[in-house]
N, C-alpha and C. Protein backbone atom coordinates (compact mmCIF):
# COMPACT_ATOMS: atom_id res chain seq x y z
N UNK A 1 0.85 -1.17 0.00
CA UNK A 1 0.00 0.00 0.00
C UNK A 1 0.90 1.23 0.00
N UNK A 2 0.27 2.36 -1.10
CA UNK A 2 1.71 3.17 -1.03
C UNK A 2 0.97 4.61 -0.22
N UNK A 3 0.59 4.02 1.25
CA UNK A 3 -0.13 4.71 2.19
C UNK A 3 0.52 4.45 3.36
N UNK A 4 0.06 5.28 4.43
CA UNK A 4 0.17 5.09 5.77
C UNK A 4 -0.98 4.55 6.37
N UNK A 5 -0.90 3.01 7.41
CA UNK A 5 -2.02 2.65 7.80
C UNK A 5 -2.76 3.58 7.86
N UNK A 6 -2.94 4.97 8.72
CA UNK A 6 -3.63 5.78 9.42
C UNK A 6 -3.77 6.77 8.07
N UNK A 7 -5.14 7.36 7.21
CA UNK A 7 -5.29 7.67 6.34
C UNK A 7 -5.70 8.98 6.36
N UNK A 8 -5.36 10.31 6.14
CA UNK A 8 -6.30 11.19 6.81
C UNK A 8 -7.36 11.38 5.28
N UNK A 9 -8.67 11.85 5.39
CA UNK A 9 -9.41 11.66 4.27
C UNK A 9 -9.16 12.87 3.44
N UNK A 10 -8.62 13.63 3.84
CA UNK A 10 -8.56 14.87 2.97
C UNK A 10 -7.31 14.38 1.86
N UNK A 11 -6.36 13.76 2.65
CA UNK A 11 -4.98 12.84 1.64
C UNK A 11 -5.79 12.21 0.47
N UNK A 12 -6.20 11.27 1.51
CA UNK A 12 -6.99 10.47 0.47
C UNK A 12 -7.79 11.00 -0.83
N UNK A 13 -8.91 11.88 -0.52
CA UNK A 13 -9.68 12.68 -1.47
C UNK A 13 -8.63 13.65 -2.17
N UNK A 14 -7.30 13.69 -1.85
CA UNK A 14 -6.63 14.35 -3.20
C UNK A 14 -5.93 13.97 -4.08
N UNK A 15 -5.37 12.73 -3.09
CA UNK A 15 -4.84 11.38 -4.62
C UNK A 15 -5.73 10.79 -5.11
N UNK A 16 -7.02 10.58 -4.70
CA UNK A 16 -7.78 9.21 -5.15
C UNK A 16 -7.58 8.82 -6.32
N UNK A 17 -8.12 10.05 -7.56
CA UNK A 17 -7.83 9.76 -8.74
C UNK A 17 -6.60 9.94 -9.57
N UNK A 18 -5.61 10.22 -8.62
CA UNK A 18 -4.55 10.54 -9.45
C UNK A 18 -3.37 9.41 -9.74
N UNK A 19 -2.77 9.14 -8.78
CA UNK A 19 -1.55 7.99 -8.00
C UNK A 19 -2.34 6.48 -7.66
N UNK A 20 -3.52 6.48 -7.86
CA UNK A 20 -3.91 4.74 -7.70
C UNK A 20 -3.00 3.77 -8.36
N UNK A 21 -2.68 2.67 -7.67
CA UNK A 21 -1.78 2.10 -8.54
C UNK A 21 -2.79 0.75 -9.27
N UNK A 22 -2.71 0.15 -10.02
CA UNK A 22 -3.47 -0.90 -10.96
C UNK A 22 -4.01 -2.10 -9.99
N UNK A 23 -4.94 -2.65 -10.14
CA UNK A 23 -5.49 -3.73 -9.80
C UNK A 23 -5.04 -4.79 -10.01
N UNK A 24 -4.50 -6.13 -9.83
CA UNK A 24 -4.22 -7.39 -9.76
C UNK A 24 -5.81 -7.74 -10.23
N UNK A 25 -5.85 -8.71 -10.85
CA UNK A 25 -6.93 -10.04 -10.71
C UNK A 25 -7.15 -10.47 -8.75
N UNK A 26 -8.07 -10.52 -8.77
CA UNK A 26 -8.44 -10.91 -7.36
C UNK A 26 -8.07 -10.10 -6.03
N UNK A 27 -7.45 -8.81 -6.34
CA UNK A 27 -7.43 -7.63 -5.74
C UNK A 27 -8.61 -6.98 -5.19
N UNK A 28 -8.74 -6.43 -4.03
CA UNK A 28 -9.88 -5.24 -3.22
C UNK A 28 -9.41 -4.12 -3.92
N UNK A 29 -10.42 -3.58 -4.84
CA UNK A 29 -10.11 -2.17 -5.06
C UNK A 29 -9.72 -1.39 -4.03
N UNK A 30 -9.51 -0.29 -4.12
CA UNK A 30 -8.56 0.56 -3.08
C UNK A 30 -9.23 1.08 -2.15
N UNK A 31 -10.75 1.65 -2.38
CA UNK A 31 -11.66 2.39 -1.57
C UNK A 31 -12.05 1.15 -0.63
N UNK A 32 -12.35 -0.38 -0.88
CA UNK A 32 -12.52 -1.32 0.13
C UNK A 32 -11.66 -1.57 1.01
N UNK A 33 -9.94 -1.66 0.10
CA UNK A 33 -8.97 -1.97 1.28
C UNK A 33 -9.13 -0.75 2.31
N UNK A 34 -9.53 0.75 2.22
CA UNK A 34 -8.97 1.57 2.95
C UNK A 34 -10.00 1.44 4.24
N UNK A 35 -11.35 0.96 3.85
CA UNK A 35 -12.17 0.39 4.68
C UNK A 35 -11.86 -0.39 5.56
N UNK A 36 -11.36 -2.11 4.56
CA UNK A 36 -11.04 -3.15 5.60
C UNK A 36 -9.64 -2.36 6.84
N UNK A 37 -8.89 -1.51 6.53
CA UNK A 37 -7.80 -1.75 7.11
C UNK A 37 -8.24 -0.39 8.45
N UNK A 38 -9.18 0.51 7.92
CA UNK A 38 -9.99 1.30 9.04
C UNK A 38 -10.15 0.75 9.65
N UNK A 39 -10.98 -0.48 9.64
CA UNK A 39 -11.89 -1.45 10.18
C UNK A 39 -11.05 -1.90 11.24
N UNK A 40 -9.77 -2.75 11.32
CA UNK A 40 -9.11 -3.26 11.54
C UNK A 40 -8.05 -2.48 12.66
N UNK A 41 -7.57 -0.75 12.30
CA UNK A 41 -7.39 -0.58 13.14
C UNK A 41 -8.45 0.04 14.42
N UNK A 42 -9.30 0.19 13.94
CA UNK A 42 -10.82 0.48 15.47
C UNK A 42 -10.72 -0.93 15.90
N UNK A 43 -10.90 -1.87 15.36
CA UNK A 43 -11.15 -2.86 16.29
C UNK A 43 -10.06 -3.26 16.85
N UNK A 44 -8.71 -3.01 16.78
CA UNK A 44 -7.76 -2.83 17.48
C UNK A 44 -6.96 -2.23 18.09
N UNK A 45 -7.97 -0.98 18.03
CA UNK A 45 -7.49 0.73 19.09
C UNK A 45 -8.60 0.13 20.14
N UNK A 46 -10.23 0.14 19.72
CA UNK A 46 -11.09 0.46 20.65
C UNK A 46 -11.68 -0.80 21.26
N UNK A 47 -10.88 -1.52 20.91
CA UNK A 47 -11.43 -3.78 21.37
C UNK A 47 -13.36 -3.49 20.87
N UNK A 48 -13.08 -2.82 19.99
CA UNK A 48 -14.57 -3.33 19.57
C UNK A 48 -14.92 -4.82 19.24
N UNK A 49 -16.01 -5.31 19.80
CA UNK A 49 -16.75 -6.48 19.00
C UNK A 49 -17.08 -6.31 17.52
N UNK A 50 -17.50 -5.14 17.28
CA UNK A 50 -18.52 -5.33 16.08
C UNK A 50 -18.84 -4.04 15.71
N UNK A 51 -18.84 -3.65 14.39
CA UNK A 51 -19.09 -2.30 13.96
C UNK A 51 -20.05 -2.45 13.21
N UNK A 52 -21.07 -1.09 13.20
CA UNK A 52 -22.07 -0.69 12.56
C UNK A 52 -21.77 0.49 11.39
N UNK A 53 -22.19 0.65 10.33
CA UNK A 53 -22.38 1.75 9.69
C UNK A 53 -23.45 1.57 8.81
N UNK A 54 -24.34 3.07 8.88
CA UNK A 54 -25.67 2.92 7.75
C UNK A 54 -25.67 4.17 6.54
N UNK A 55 -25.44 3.52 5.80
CA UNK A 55 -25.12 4.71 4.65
C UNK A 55 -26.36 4.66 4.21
N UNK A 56 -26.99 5.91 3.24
CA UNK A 56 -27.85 5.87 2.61
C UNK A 56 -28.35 4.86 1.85
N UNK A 57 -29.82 4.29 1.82
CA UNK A 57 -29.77 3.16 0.80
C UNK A 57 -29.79 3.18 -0.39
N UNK A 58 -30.18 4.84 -0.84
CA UNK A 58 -30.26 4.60 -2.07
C UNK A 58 -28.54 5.25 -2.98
N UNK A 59 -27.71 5.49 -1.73
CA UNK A 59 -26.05 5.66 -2.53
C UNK A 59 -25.60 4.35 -2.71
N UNK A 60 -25.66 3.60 -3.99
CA UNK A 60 -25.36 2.14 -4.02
C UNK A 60 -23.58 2.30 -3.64
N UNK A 61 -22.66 3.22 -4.17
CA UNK A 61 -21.36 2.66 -3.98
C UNK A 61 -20.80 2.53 -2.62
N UNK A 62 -21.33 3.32 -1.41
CA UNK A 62 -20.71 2.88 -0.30
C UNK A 62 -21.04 1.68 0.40
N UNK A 63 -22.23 1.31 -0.23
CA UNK A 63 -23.25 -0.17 -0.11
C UNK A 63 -22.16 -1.21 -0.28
N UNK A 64 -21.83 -0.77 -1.33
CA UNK A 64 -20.68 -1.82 -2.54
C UNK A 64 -19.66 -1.93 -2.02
N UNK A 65 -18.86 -0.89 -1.28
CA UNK A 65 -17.83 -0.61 -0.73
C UNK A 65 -18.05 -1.56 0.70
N UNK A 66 -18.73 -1.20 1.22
CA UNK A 66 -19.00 -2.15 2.49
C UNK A 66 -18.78 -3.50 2.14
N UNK A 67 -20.18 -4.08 1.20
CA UNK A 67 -20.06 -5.58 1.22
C UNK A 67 -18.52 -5.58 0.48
N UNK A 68 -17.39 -5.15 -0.03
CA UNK A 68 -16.21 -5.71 -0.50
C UNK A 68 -15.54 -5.97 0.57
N UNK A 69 -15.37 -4.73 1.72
CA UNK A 69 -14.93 -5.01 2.96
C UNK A 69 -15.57 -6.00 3.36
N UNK A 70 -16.05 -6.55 3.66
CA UNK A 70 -16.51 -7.60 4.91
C UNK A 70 -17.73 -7.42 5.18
N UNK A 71 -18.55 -6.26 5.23
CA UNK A 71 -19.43 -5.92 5.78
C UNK A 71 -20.78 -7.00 5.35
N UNK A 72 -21.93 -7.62 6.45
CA UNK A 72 -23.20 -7.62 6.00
C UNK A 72 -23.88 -6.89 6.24
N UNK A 73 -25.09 -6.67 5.02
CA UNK A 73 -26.14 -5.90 5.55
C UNK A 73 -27.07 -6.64 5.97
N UNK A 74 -27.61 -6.07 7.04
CA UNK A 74 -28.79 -6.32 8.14
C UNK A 74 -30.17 -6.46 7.59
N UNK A 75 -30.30 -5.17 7.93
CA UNK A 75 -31.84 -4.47 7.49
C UNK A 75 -31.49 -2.95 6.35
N UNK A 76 -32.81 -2.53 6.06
CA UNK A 76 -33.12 -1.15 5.16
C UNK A 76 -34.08 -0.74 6.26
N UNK A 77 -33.70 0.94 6.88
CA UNK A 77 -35.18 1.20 7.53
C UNK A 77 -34.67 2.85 7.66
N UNK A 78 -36.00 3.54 7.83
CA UNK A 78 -35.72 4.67 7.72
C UNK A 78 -35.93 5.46 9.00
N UNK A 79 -34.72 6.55 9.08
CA UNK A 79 -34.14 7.01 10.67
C UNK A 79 -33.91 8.65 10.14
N UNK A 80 -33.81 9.19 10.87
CA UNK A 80 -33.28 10.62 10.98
C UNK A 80 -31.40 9.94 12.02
N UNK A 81 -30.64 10.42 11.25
CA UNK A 81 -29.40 10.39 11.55
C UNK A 81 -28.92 11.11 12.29
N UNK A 82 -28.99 12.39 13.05
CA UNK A 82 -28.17 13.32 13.35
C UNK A 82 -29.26 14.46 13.48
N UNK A 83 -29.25 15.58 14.11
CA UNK A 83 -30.32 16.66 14.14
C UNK A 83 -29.99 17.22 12.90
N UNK A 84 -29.20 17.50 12.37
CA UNK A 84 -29.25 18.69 11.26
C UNK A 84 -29.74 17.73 9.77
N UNK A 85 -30.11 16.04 10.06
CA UNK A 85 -30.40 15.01 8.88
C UNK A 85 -31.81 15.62 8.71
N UNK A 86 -32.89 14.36 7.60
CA UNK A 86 -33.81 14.88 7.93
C UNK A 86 -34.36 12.78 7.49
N UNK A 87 -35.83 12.81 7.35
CA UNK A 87 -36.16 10.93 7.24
C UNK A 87 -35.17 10.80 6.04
N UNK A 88 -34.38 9.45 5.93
CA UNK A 88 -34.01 8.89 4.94
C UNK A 88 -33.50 7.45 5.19
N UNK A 89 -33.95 6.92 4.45
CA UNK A 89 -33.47 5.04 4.20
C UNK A 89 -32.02 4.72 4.38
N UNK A 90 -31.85 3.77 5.27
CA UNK A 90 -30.85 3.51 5.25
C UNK A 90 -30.19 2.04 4.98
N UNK A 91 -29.08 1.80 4.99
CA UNK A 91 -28.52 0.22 5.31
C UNK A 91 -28.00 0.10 6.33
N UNK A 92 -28.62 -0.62 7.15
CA UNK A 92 -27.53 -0.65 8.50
C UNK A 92 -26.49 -2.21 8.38
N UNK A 93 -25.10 -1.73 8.35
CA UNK A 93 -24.58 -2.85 7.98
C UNK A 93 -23.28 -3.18 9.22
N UNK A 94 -23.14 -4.21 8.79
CA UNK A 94 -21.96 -4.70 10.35
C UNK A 94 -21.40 -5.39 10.32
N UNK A 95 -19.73 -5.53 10.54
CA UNK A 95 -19.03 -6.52 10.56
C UNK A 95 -18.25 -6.45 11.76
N UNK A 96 -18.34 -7.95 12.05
CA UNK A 96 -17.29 -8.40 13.66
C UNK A 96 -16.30 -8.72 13.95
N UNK A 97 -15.45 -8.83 14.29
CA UNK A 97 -14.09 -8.75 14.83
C UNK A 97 -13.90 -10.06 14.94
N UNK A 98 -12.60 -10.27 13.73
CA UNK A 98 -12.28 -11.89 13.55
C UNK A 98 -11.87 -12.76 14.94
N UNK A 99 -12.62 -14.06 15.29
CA UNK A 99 -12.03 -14.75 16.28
C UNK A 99 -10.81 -15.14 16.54
């Protein structure tokens, strides 16, 4: 990875499209690895069991992005997120911390 585990997103969002390096056959595109390896260090900063995230349901690519990481999805149901959100559908999706 021609990254630092620890990713800050603004880095990220200024190489994304520039410096990607090519895909292998049977490779995680890059936006999943940066997921799985997020993933990986929370559950090994914060001893989480199990993480949640619910992206919009109807933004299919972070959907996509999830299930490449690891992630399953649960359910679809619709929540207000945050005070300043307003109703919208979500995926609530989750993956657990390898035994």
């Amino acid at each position: 990875m021609i990254f630092d585990r620890v990713l800050a997103p603004a880095r990220v969002a200024a190489i994304r499209g520039a410096l990607l390096p090519h895909r292998r056959d049977g490779e995680l595109p890059f936006d999943a690895r940066c997921v799985r390896d997020s993933v990986e260090l929370l559950f090994e900063a914060l001893r989480l069991e199990r993480l949640y995230c619910e992206p919009n349901a109807f933004n299919t690519a972070p959907n996509r992005t999830l299930q490449k990481a690891g992630f399953k999805c649960l359910k679809t149901h619709r929540t207000v997120s945050g005070p300043l959100n307003y109703h919208q559908a979500v995926t609530r999706c989750v993956v657990e911390r390898p035994r």
